[in-house]
Protein backbone atom coordinates (compact mmCIF):
# COMPACT_ATOMS: atom_id res chain seq x y z
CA UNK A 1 -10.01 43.06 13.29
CA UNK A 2 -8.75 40.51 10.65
CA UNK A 3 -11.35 38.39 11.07
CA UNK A 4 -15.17 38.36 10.29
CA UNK A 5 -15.58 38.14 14.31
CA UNK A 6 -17.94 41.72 14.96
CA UNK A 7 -16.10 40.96 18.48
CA UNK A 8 -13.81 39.62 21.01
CA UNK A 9 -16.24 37.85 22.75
CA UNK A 10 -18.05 36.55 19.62
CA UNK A 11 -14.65 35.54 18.66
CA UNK A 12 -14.09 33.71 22.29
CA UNK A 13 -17.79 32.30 22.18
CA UNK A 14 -17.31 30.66 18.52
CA UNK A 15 -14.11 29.24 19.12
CA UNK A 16 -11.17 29.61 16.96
CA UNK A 17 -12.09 27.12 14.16
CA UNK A 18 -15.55 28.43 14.12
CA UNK A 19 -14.96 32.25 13.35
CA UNK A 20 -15.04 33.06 10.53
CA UNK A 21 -11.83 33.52 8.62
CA UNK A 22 -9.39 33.84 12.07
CA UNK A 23 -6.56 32.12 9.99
CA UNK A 24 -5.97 35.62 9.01
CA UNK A 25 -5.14 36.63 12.87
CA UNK A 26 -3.33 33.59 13.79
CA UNK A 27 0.29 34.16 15.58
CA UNK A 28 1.16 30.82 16.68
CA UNK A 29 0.92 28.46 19.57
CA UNK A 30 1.84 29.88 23.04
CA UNK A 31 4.10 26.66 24.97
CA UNK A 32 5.09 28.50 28.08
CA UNK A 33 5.77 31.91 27.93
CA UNK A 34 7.07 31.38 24.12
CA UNK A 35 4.83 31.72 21.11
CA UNK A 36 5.63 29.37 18.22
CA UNK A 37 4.53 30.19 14.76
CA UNK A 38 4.62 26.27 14.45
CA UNK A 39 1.91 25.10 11.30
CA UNK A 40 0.71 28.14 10.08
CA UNK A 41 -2.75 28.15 8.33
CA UNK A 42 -3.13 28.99 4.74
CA UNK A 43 -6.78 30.31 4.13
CA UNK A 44 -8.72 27.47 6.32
CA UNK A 45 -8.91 27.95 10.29
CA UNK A 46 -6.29 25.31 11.07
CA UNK A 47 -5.19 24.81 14.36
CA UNK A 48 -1.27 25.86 13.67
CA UNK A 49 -0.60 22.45 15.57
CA UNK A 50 -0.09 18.61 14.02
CA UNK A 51 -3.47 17.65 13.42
CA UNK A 52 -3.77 14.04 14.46
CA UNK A 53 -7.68 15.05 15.31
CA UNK A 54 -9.35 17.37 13.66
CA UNK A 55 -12.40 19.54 14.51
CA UNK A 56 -12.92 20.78 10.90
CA UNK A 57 -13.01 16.82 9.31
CA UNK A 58 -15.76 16.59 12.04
CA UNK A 59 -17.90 19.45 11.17
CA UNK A 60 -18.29 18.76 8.18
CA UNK A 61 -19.25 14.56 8.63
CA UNK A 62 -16.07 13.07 8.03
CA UNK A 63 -13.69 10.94 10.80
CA UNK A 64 -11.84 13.66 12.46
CA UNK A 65 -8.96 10.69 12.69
CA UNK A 66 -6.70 9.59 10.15
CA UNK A 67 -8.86 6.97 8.08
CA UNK A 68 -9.30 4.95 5.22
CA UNK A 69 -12.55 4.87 3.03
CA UNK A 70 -13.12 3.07 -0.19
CA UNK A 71 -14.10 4.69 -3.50
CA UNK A 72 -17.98 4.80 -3.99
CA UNK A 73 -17.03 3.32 -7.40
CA UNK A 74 -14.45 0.45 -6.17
CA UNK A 75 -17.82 -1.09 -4.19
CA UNK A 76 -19.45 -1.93 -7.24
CA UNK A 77 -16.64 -3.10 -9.23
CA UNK A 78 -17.93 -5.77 -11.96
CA UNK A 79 -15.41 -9.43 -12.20
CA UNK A 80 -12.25 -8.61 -14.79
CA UNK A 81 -12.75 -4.40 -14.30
CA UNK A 82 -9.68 -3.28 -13.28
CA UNK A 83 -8.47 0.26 -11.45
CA UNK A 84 -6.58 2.88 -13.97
CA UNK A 85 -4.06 5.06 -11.90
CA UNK A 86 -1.04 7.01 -13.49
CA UNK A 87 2.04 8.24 -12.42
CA UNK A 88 5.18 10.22 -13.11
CA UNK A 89 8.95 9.38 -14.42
CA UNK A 90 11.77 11.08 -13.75
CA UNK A 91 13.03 11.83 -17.03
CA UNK A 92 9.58 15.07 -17.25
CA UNK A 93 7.67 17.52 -15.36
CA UNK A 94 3.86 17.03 -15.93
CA UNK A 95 3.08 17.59 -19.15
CA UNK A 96 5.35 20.39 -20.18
CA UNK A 97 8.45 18.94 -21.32
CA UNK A 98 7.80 16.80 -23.89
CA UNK A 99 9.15 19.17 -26.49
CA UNK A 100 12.56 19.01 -25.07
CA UNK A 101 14.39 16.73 -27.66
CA UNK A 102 16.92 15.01 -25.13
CA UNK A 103 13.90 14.15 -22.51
CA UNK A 104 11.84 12.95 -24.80
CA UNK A 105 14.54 10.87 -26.77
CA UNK A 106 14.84 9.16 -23.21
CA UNK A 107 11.51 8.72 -22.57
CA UNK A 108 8.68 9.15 -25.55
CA UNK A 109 6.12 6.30 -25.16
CA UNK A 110 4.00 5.24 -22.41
CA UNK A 111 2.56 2.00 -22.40
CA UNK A 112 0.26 0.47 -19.93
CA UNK A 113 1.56 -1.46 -17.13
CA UNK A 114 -0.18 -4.79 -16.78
CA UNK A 115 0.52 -7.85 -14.26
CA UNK A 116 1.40 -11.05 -15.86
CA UNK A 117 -1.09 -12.95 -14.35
CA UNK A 118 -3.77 -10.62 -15.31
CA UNK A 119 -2.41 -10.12 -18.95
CA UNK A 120 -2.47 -14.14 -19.09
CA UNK A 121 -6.13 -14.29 -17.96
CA UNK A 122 -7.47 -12.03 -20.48
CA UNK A 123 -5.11 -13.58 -23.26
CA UNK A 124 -2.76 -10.08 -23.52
CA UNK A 125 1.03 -10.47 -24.12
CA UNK A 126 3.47 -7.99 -24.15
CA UNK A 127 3.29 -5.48 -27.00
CA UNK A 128 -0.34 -6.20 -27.63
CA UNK A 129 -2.86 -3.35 -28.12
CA UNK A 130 -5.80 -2.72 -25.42
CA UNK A 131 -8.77 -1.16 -25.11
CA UNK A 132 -9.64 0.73 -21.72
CA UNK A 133 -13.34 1.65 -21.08
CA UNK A 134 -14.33 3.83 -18.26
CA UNK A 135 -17.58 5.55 -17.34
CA UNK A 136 -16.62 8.45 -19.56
CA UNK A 137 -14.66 7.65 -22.60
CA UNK A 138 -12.07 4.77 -23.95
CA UNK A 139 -8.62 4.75 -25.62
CA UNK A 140 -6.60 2.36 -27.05
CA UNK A 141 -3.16 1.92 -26.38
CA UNK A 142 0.20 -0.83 -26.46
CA UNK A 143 0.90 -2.93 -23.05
CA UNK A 144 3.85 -3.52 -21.11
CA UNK A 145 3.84 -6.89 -19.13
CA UNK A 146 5.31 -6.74 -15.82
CA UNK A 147 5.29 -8.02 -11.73
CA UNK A 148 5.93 -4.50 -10.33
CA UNK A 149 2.15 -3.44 -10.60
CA UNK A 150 -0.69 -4.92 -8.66
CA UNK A 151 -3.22 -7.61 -10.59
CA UNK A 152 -6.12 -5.68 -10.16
CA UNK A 153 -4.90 -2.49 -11.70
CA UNK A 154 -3.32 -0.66 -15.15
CA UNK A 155 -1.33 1.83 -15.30
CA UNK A 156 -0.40 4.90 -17.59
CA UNK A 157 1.96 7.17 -17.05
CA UNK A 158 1.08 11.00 -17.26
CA UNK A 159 3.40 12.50 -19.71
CA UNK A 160 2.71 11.07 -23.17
CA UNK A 161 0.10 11.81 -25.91
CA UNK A 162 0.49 15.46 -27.08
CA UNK A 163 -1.38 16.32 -30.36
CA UNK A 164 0.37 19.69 -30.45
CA UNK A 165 3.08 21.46 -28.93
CA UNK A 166 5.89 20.63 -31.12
CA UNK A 167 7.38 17.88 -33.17
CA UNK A 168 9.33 15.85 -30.22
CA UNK A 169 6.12 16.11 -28.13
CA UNK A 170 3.21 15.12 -31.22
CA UNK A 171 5.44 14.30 -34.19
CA UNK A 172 3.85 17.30 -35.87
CA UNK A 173 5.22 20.44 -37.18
CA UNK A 174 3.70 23.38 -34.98
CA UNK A 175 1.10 25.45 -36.63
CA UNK A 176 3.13 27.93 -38.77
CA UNK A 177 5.26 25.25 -40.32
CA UNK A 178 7.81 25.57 -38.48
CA UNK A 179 10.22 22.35 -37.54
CA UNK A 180 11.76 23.37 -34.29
CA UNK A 181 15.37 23.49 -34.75
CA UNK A 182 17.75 21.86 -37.18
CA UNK A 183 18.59 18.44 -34.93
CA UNK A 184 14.78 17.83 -35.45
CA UNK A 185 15.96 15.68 -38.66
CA UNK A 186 17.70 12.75 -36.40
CA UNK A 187 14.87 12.24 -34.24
CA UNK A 188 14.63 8.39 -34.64
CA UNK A 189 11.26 7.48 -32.45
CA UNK A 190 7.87 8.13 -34.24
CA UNK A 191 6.00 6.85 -30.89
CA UNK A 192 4.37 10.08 -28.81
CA UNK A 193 1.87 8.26 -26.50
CA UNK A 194 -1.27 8.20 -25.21
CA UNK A 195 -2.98 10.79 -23.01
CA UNK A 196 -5.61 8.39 -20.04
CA UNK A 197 -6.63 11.91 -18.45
CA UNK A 198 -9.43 11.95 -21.08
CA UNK A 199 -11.09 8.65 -20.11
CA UNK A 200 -11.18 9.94 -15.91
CA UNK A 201 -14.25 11.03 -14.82
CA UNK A 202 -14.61 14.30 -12.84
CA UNK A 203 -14.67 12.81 -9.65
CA UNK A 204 -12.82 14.64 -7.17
CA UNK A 205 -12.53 13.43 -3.54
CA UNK A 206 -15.41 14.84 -1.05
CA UNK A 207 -12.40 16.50 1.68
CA UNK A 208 -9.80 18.16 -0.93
CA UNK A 209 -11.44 18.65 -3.63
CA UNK A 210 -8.70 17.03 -5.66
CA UNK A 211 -9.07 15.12 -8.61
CA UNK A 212 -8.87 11.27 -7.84
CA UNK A 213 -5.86 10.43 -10.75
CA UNK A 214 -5.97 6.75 -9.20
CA UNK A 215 -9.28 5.50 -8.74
CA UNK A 216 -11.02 5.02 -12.25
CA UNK A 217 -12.36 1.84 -12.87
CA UNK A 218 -12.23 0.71 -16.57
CA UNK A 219 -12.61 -2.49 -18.65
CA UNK A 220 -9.78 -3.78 -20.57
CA UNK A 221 -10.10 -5.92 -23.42
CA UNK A 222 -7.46 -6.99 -26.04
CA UNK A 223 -8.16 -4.88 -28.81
């Protein structure tokens, strides 16, 4: 009755992956005489079981095995583009802590990771302001030269770049004037960041549905 199945036997003629919304009647996986709630679905008709192979993945044209595909956009990479990805520090949480003085006296600029060889090719050295052009937009921002990223990529972290929300997080009084509280006059750092979100296109990946944070291609010249 949970599920859009007008029967048992239309149920047991579909199949269980194939009936409409039956994640909403599953119990679990029967091993013996035992039923194990093992991996329950959330609202797609998963098996409840580790999905090395999967039925749905096939359905819908994709390898039902674990696989690896390129990025439509990585194939036509031109010579010197390179591949923007960002990540997280420790120090925040997204994009919602920046206002908190002591985080953000840790950790308040983000500049983008380049590998010395690559920085050397395109005549970059550390410090040195770049421009990043992708299929959408371009920023400019300060580089950090360094071996622990791959040649072929940049990257910037998440956090940084706030043109609101506080003076720790965009060096600006909020709206109504006011200045946050009274330690706000030793803040030292002036830096807030840059924000690369704006300059990825929305491109999300054809299974998920999730935005692909690592895979825009951009060109990087010394600005």
């Amino acid at each position: 009755t949970k599920t859009k199945a007008k029967s048992k036997a239309e149920a047991v003629s579909n199949g269980y992956t194939k009936t409409g919304a039956a994640f909403k009647g599953y119990v679990g996986q029967k091993i013996g005489n035992d039923v194990y709630r093992a991996f329950p679905p959330d609202a797609v008709n998963k098996s409840g079981k580790f999905e090395i192979y999967s039925d749905l993945l096939k359905d819908k044209g994709f390898s039902p095995l674990p696989s690896w595909e390129e990025a439509p956009e990585h194939k036509k990479m031109k010579s010197g583009e390179m591949i923007l990805t960002t990540y997280k520090v420790a120090v925040h949480s997204h994009s919602r802590s920046q206002n908190c003085q002591w985080q953000t006296e840790i950790y308040h600029d983000n500049p983008a990771w380049i590998n010395p060889k690559t920085a050397a090719e395109k005549g970059i050295k550390n410090g040195d302001t770049v421009r990043l052009k992708s299929s959408v937009g371009e920023m400019v921002t300060k580089v950090k030269i360094t071996e622990e990223i791959h040649p072929q990529a940049i990257a910037i972290s998440h956090h940084m770049g706030h043109w609101e929300y506080g003076v720790f997080a965009s060096g600006k009084k909020a709206a109504t004037g006011h200045a946050a509280i009274p330690d706000v006059k030793y803040k030292w750092w002036t830096e807030t960041g840059t924000r690369p979100n704006w300059i990825m296109p929305n491109a999300p990946e054809p299974i998920g549905g999730h935005l692909r944070w690592m895979d825009t291609v951009v060109k990087v010249t010394k600005a």
